[in-house]
PDB file of N, CA and C in Angstrom:
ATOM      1  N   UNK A   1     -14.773  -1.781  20.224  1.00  0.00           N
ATOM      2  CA  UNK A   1     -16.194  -1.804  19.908  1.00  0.00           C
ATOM      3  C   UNK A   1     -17.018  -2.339  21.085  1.00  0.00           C
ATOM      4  N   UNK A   2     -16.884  -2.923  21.818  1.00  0.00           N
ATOM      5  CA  UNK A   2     -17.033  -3.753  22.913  1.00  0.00           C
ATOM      6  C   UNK A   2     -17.642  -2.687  24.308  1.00  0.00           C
ATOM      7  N   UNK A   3     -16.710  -1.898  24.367  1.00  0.00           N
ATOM      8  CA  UNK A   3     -16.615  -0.696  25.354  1.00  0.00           C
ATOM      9  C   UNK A   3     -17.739   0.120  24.642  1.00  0.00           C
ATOM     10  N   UNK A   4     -17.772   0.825  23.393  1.00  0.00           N
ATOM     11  CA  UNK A   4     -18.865   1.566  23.168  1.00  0.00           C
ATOM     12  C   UNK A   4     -20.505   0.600  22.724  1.00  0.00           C
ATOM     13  N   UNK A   5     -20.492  -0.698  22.901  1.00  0.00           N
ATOM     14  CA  UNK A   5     -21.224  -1.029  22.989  1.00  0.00           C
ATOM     15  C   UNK A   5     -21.913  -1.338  24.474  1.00  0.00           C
ATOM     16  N   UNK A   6     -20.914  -1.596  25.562  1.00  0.00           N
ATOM     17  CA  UNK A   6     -21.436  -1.581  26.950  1.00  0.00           C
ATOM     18  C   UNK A   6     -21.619   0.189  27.182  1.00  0.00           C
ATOM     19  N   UNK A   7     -21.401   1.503  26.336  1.00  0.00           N
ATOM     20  CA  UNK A   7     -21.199   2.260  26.938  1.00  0.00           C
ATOM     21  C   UNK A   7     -22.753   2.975  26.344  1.00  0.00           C
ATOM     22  N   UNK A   8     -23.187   2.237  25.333  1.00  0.00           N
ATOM     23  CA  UNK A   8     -24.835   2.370  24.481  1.00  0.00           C
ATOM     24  C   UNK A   8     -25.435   1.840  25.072  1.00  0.00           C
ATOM     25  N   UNK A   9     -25.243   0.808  25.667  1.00  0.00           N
ATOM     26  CA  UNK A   9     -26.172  -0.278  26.339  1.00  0.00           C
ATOM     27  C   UNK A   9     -26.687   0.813  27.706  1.00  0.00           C
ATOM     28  N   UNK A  10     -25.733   1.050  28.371  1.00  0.00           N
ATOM     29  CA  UNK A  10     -25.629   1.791  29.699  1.00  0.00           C
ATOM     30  C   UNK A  10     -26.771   3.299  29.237  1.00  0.00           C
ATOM     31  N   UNK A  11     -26.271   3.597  28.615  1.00  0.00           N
ATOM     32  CA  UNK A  11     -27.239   4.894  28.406  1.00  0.00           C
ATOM     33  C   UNK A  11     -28.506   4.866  27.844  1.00  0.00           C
ATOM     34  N   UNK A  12     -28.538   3.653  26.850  1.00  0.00           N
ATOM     35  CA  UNK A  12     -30.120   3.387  26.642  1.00  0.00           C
ATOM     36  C   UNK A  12     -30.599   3.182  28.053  1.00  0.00           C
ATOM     37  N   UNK A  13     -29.900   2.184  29.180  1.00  0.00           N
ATOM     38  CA  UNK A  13     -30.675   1.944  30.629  1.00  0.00           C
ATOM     39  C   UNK A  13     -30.808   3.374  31.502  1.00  0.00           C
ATOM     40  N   UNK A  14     -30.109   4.164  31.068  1.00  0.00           N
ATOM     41  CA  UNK A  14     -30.180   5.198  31.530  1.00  0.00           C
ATOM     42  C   UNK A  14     -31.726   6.061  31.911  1.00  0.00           C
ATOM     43  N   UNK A  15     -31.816   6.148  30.101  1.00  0.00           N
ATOM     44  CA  UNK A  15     -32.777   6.429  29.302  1.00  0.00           C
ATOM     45  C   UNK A  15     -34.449   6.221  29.794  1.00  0.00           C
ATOM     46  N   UNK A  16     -34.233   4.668  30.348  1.00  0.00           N
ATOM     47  CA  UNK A  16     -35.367   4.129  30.647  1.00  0.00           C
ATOM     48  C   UNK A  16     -35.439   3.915  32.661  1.00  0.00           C
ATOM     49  N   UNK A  17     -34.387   4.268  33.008  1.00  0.00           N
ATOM     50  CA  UNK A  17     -34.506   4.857  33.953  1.00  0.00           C
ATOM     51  C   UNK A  17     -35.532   5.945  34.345  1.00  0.00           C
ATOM     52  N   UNK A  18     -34.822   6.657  33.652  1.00  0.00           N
ATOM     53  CA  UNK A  18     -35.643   8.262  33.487  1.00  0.00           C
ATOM     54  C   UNK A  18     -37.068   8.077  33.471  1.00  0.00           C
ATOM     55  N   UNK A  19     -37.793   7.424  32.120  1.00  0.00           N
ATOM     56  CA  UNK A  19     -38.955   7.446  31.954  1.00  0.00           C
ATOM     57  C   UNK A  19     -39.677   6.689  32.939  1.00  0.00           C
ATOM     58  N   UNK A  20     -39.039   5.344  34.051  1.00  0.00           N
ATOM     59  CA  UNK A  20     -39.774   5.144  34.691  1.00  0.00           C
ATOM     60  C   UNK A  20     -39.913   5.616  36.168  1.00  0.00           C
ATOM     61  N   UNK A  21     -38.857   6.476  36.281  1.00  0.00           N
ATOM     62  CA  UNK A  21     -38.881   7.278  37.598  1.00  0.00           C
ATOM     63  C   UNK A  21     -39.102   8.989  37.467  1.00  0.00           C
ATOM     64  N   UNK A  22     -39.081   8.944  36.446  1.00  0.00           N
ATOM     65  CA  UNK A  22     -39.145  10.614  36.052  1.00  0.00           C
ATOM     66  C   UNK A  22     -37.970  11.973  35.903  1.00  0.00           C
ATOM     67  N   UNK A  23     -36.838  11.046  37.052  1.00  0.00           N
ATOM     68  CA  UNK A  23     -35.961  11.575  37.303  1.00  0.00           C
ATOM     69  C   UNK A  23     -35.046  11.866  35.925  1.00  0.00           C
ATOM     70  N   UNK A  24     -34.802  13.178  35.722  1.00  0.00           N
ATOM     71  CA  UNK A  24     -33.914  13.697  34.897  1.00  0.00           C
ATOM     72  C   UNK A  24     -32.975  13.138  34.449  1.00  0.00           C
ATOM     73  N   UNK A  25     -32.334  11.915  34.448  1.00  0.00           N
ATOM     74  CA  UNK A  25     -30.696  12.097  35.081  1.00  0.00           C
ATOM     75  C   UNK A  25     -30.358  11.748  33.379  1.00  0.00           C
ATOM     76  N   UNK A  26     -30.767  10.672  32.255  1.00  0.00           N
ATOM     77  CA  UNK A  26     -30.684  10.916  30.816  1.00  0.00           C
ATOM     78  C   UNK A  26     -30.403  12.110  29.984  1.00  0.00           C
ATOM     79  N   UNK A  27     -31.250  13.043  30.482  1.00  0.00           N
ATOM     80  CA  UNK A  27     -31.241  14.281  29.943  1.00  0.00           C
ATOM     81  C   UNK A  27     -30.020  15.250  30.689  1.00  0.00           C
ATOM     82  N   UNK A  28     -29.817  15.382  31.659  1.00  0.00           N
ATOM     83  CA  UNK A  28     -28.869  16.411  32.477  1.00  0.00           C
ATOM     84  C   UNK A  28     -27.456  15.396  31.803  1.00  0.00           C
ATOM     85  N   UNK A  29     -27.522  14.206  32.260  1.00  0.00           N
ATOM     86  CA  UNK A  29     -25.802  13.544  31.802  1.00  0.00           C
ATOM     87  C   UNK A  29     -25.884  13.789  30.299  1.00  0.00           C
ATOM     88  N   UNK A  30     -26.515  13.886  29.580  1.00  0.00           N
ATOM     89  CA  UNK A  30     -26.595  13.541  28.222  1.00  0.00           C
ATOM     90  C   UNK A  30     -25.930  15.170  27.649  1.00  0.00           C
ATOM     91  N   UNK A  31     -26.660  16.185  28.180  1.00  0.00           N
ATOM     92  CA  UNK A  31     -26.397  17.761  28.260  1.00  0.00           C
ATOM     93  C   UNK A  31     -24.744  17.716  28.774  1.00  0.00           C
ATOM     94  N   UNK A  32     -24.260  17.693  29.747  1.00  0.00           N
ATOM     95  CA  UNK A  32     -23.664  17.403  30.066  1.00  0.00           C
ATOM     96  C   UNK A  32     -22.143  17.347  29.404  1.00  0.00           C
ATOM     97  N   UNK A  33     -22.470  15.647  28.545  1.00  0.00           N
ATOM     98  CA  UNK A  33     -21.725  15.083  28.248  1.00  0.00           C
ATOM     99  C   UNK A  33     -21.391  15.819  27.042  1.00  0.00           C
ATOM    100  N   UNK A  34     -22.309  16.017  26.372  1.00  0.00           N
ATOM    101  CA  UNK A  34     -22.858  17.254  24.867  1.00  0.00           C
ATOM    102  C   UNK A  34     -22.005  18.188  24.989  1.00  0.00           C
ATOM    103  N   UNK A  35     -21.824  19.047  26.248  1.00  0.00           N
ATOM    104  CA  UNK A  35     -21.434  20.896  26.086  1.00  0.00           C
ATOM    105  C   UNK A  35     -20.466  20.709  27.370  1.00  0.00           C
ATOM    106  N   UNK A  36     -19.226  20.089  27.215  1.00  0.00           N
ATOM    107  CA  UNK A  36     -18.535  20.086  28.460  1.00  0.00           C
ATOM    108  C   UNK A  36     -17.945  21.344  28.739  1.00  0.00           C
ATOM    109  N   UNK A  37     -18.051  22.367  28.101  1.00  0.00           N
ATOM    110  CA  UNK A  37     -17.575  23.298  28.398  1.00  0.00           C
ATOM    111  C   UNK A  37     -18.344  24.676  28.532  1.00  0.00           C
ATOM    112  N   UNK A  38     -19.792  23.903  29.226  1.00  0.00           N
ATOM    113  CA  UNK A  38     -20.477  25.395  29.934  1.00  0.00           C
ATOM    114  C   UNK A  38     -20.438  25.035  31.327  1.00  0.00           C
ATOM    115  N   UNK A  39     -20.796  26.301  31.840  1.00  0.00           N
ATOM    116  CA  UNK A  39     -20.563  26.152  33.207  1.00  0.00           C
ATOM    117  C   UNK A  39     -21.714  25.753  33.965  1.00  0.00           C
ATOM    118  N   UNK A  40     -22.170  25.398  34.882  1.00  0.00           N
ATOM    119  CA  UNK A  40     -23.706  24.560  35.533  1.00  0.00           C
ATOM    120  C   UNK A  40     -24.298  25.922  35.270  1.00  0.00           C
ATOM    121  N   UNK A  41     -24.479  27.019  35.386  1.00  0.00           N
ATOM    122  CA  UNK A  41     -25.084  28.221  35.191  1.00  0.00           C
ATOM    123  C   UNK A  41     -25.764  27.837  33.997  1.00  0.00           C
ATOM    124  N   UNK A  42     -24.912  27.882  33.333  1.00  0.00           N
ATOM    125  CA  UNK A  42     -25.141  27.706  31.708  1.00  0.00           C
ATOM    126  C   UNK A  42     -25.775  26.703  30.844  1.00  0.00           C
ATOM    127  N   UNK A  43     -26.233  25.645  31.977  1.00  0.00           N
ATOM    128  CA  UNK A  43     -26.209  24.140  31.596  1.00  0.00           C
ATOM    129  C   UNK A  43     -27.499  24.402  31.958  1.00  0.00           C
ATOM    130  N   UNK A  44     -27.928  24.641  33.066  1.00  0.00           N
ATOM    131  CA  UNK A  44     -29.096  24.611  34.029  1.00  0.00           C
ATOM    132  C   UNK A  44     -30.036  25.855  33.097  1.00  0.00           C
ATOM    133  N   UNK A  45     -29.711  26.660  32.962  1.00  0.00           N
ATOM    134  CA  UNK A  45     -30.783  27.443  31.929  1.00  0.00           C
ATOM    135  C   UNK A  45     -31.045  26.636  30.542  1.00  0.00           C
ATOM    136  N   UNK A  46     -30.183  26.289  30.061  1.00  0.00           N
ATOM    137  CA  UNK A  46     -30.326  26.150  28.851  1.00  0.00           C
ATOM    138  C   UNK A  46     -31.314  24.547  28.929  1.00  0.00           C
ATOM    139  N   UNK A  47     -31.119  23.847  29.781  1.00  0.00           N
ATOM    140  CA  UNK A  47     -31.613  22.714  29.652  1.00  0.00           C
ATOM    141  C   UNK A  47     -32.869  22.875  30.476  1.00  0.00           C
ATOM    142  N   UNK A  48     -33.076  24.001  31.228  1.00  0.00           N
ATOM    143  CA  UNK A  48     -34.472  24.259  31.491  1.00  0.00           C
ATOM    144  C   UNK A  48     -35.868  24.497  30.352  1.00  0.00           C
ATOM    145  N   UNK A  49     -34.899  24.988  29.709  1.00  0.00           N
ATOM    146  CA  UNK A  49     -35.496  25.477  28.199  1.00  0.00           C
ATOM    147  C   UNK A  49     -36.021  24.303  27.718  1.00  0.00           C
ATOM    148  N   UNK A  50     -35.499  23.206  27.392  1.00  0.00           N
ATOM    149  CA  UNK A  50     -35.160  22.487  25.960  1.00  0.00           C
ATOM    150  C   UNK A  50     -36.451  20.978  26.899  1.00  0.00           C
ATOM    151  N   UNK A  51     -36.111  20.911  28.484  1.00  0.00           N
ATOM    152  CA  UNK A  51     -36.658  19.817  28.692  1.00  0.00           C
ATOM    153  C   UNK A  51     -37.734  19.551  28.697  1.00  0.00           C
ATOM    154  N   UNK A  52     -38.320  18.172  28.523  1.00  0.00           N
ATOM    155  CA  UNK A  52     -39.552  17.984  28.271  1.00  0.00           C
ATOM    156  C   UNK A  52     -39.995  17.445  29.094  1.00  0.00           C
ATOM    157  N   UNK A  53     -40.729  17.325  30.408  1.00  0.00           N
ATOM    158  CA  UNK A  53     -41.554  18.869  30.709  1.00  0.00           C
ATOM    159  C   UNK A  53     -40.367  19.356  31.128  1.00  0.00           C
ATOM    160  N   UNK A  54     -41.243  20.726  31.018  1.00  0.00           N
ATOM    161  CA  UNK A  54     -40.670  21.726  31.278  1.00  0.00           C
ATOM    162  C   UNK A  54     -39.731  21.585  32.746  1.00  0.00           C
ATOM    163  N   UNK A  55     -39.011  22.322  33.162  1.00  0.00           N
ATOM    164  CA  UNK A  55     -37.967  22.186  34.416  1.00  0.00           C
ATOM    165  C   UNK A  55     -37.223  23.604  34.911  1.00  0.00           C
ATOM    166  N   UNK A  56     -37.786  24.015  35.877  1.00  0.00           N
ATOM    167  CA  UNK A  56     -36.977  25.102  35.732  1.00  0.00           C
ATOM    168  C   UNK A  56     -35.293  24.690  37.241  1.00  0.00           C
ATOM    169  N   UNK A  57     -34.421  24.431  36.578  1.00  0.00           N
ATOM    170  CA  UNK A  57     -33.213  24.096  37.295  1.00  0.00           C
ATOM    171  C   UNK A  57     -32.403  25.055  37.623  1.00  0.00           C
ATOM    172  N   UNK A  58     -32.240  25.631  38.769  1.00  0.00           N
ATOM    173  CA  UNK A  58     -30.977  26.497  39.395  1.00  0.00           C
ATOM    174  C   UNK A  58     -29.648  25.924  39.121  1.00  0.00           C
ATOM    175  N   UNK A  59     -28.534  26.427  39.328  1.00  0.00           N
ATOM    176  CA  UNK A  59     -26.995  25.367  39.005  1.00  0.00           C
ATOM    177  C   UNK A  59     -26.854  24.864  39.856  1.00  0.00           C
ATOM    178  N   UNK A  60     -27.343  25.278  41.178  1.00  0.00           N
ATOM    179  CA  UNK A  60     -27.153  23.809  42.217  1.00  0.00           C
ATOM    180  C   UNK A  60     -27.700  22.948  42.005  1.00  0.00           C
ATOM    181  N   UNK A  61     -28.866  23.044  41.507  1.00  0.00           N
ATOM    182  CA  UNK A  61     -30.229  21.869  41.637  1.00  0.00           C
ATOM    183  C   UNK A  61     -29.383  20.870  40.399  1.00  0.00           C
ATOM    184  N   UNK A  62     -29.402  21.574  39.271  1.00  0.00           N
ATOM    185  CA  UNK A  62     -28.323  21.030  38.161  1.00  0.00           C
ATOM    186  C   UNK A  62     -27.304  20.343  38.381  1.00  0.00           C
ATOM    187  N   UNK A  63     -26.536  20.668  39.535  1.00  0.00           N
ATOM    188  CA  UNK A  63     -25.232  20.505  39.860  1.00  0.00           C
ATOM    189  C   UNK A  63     -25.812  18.676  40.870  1.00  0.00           C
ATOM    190  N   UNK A  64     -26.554  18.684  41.843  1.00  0.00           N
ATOM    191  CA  UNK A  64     -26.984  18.004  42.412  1.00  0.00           C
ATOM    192  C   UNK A  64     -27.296  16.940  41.586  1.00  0.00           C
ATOM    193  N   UNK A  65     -28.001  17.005  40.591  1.00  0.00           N
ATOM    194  CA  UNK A  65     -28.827  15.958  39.438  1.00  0.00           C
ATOM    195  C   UNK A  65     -28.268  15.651  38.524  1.00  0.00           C
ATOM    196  N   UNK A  66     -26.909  16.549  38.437  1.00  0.00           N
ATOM    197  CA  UNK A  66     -25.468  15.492  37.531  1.00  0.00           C
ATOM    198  C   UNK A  66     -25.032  14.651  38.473  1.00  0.00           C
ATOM    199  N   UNK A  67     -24.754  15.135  39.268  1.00  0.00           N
ATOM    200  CA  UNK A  67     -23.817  14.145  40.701  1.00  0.00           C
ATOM    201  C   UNK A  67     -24.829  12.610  40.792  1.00  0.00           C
ATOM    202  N   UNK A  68     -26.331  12.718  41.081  1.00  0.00           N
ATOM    203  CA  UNK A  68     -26.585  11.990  41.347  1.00  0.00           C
ATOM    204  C   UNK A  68     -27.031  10.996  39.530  1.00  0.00           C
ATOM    205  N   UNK A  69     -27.350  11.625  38.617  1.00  0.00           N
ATOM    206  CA  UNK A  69     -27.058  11.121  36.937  1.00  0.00           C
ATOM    207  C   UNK A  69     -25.588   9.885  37.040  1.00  0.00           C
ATOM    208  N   UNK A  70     -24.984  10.717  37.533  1.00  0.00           N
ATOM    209  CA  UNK A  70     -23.390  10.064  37.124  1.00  0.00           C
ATOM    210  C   UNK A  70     -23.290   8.627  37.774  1.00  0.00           C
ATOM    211  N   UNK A  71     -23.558   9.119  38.973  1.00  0.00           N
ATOM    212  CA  UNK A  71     -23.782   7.536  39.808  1.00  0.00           C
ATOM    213  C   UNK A  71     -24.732   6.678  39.597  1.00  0.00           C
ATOM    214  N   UNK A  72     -25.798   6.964  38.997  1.00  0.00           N
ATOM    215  CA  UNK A  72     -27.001   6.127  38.203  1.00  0.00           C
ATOM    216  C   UNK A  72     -26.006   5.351  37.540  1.00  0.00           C
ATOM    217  N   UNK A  73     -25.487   6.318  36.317  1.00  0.00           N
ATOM    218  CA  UNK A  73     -24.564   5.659  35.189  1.00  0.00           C
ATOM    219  C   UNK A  73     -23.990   5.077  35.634  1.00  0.00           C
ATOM    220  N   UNK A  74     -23.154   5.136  36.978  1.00  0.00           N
ATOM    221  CA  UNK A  74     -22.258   4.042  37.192  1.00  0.00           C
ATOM    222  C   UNK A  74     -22.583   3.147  37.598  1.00  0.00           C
ATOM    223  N   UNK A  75     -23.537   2.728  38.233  1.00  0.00           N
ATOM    224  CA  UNK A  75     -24.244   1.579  38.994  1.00  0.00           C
ATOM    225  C   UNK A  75     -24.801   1.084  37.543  1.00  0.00           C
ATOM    226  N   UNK A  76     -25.410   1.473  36.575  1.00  0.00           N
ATOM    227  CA  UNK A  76     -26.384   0.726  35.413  1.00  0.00           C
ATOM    228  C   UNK A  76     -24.962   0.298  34.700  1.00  0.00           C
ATOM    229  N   UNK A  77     -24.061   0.803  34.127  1.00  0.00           N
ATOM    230  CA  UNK A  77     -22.746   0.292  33.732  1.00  0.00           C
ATOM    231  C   UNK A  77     -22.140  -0.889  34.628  1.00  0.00           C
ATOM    232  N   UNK A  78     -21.950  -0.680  35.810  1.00  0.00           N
ATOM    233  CA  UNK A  78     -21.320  -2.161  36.644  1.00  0.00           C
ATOM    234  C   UNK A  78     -21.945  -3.501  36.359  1.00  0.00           C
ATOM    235  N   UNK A  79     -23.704  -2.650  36.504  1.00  0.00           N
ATOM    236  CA  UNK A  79     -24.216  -4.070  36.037  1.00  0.00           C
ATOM    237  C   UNK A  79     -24.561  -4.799  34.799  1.00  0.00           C
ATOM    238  N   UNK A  80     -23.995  -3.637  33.734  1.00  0.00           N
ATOM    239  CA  UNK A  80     -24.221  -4.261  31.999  1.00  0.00           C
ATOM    240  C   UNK A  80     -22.903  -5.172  32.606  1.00  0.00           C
ATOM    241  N   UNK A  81     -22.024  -4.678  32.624  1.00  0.00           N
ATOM    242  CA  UNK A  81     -20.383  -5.556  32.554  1.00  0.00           C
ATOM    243  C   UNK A  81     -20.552  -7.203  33.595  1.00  0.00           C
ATOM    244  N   UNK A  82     -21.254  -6.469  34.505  1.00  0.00           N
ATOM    245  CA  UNK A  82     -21.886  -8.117  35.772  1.00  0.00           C
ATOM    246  C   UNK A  82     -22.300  -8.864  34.560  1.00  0.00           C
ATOM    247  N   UNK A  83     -23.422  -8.354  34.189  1.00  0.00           N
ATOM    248  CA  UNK A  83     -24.527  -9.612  33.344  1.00  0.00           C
ATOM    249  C   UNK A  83     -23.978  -9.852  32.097  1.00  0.00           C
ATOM    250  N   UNK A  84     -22.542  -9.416  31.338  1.00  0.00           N
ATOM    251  CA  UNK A  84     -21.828  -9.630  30.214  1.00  0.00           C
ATOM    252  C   UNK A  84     -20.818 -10.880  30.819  1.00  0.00           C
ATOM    253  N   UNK A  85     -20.575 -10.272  32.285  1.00  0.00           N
ATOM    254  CA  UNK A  85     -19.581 -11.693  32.601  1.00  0.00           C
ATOM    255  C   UNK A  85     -19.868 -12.796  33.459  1.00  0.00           C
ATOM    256  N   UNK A  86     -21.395 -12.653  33.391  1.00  0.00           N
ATOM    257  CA  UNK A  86     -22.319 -13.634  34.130  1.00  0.00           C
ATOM    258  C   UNK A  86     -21.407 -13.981  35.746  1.00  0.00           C
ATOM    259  N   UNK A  87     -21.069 -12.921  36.163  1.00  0.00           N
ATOM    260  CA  UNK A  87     -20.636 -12.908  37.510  1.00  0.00           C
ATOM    261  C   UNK A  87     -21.216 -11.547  38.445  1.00  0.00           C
ATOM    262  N   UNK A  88     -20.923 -11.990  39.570  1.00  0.00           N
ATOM    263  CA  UNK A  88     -21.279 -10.298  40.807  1.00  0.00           C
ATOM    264  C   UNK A  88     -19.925 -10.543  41.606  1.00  0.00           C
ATOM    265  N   UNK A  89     -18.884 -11.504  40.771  1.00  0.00           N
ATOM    266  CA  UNK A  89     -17.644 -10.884  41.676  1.00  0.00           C
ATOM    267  C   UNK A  89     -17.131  -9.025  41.414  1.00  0.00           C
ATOM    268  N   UNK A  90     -16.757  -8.413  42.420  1.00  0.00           N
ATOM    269  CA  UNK A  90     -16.632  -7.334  42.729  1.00  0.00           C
ATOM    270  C   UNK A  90     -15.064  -7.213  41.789  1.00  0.00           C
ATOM    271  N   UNK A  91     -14.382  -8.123  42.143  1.00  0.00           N
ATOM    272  CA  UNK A  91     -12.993  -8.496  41.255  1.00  0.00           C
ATOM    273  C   UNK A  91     -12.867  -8.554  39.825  1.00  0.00           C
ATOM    274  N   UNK A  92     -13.663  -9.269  39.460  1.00  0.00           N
ATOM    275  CA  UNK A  92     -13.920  -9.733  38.088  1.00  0.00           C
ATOM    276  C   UNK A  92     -14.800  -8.010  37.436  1.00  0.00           C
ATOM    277  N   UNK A  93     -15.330  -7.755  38.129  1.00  0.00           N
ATOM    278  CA  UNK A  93     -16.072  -6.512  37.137  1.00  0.00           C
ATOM    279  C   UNK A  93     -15.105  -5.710  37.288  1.00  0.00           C
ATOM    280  N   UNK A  94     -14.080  -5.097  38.279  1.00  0.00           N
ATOM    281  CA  UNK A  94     -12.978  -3.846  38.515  1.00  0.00           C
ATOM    282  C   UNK A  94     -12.134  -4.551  37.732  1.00  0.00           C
ATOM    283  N   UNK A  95     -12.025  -5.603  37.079  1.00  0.00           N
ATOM    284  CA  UNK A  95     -10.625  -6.288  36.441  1.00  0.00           C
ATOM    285  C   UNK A  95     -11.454  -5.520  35.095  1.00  0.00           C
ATOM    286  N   UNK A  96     -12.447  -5.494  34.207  1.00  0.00           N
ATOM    287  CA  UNK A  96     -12.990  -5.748  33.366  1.00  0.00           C
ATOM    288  C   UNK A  96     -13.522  -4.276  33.116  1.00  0.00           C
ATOM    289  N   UNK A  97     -13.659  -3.747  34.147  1.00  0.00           N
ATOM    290  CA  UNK A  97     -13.645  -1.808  33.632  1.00  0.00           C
ATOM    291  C   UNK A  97     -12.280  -1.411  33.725  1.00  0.00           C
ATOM    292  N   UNK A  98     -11.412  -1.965  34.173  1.00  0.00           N
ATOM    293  CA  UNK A  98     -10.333  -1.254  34.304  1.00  0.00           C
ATOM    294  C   UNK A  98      -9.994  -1.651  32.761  1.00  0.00           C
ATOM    295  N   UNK A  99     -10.046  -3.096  32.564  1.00  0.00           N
ATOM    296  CA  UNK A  99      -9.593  -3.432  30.943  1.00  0.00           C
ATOM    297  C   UNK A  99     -10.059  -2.515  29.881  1.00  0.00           C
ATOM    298  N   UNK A 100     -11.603  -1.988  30.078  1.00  0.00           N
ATOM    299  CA  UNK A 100     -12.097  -1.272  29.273  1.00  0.00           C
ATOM    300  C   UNK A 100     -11.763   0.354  29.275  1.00  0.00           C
ATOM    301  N   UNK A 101     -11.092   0.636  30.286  1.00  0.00           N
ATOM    302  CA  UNK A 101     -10.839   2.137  30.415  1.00  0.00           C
ATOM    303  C   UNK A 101     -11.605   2.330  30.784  1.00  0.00           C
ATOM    304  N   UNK A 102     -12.691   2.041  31.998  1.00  0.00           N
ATOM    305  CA  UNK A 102     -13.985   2.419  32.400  1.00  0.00           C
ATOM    306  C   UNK A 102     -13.990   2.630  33.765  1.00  0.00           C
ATOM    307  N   UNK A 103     -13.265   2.214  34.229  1.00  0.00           N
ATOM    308  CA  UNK A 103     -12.912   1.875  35.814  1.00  0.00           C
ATOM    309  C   UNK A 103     -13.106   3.214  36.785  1.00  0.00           C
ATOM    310  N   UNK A 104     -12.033   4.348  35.855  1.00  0.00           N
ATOM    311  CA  UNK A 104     -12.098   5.646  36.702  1.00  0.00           C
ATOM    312  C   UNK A 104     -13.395   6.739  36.792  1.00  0.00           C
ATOM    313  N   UNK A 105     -14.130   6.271  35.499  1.00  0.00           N
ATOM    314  CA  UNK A 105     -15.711   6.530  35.583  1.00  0.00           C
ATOM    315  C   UNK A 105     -16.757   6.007  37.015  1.00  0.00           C
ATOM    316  N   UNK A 106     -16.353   4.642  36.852  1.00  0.00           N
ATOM    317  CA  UNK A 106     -17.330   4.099  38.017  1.00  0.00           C
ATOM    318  C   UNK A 106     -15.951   3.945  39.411  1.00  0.00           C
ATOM    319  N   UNK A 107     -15.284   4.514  39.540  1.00  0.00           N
ATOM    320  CA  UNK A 107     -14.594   4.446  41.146  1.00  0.00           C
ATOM    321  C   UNK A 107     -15.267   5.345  42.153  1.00  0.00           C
ATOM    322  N   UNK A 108     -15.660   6.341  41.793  1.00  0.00           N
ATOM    323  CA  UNK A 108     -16.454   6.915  43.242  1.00  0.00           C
ATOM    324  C   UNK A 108     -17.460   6.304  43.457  1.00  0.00           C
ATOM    325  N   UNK A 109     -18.244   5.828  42.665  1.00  0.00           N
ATOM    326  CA  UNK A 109     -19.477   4.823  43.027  1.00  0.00           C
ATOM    327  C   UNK A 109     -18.608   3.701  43.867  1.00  0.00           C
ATOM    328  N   UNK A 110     -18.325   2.949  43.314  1.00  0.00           N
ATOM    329  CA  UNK A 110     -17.554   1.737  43.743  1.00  0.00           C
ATOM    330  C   UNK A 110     -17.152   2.071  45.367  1.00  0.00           C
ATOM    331  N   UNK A 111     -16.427   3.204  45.552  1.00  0.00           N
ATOM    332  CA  UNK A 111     -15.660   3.543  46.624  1.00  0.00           C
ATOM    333  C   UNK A 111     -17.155   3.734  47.981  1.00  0.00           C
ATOM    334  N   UNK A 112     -17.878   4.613  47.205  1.00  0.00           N
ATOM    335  CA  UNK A 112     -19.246   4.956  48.059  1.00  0.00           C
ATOM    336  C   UNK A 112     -20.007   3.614  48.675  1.00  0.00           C
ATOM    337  N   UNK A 113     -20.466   2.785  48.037  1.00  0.00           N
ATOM    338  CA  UNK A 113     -21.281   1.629  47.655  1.00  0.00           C
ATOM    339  C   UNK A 113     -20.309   1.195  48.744  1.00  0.00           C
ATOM    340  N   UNK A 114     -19.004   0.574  48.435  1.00  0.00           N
ATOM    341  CA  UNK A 114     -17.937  -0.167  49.753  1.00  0.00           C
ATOM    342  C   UNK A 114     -18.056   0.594  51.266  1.00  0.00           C
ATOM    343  N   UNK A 115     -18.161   1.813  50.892  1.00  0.00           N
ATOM    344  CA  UNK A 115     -17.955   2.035  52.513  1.00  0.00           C
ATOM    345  C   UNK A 115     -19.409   2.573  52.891  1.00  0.00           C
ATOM    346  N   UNK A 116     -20.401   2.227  52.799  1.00  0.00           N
ATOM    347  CA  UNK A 116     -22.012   1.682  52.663  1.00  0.00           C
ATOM    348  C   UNK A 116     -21.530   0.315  53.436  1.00  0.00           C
ATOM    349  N   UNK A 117     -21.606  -0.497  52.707  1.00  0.00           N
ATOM    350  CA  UNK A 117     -21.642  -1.960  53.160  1.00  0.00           C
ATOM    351  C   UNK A 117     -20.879  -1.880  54.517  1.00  0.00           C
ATOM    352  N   UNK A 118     -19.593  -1.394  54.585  1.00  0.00           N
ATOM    353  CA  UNK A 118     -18.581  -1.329  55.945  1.00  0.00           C
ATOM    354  C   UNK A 118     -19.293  -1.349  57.006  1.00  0.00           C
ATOM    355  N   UNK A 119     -20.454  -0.394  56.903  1.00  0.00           N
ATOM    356  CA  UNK A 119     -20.914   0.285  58.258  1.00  0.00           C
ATOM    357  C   UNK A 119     -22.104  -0.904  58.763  1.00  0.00           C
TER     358      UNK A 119
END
């Protein structure tokens, strides 16, 4: 219960992401997550349709605005689990998604974000 409550928490921040930047990324992950089995073709029309405003999305553009959705999610998720374990050790949160089965969700972020800092 724990996990789908950091995993509600995360998508309500999602949510309000969206509305204060405008950026899609609630609605495209949410689609997404909904119909895993259309293809961005298929995703990108149909959710051109439905969004509010209106949007007209190609499957790249689609394809682009999941990629960058996903990594939202993962960065707003690292930091529900930070401020649940009142820490910013890097250790302590990968100990604590991995516990949750969450870990392989947020590793390309994680991996990106690290070799960011490297340089």
């Amino acid at each position: 219960s724990w996990r789908t409550e950091l995993l509600d928490r995360t998508w309500q921040k999602l949510r309000e992401h969206e509305v204060e930047t405008g950026q899609p990324y609630y609605q495209v992950l949410r689609y997404r997550s909904d119909n895993p089995r259309e293809n961005s073709e298929q995703m990108a029309a149909a959710l051109s349709a439905q969004m509010d405003p209106p949007r007209d999305f190609t499957a790249v553009a689609f394809r682009k605005t999941l990629q960058r959705a996903r990594e939202t999610y993962a960065k707003l998720l690292i930091e529900e689990v930070a401020a649940s374990l009142g820490t910013d050790s890097p250790h302590e949160i990968e100990e604590e998604l991995a516990a949750l089965q969450l870990l392989p969700f947020c590793q390309p972020f994680i991996q990106k974000q690290s070799n960011s800092e490297r340089r």
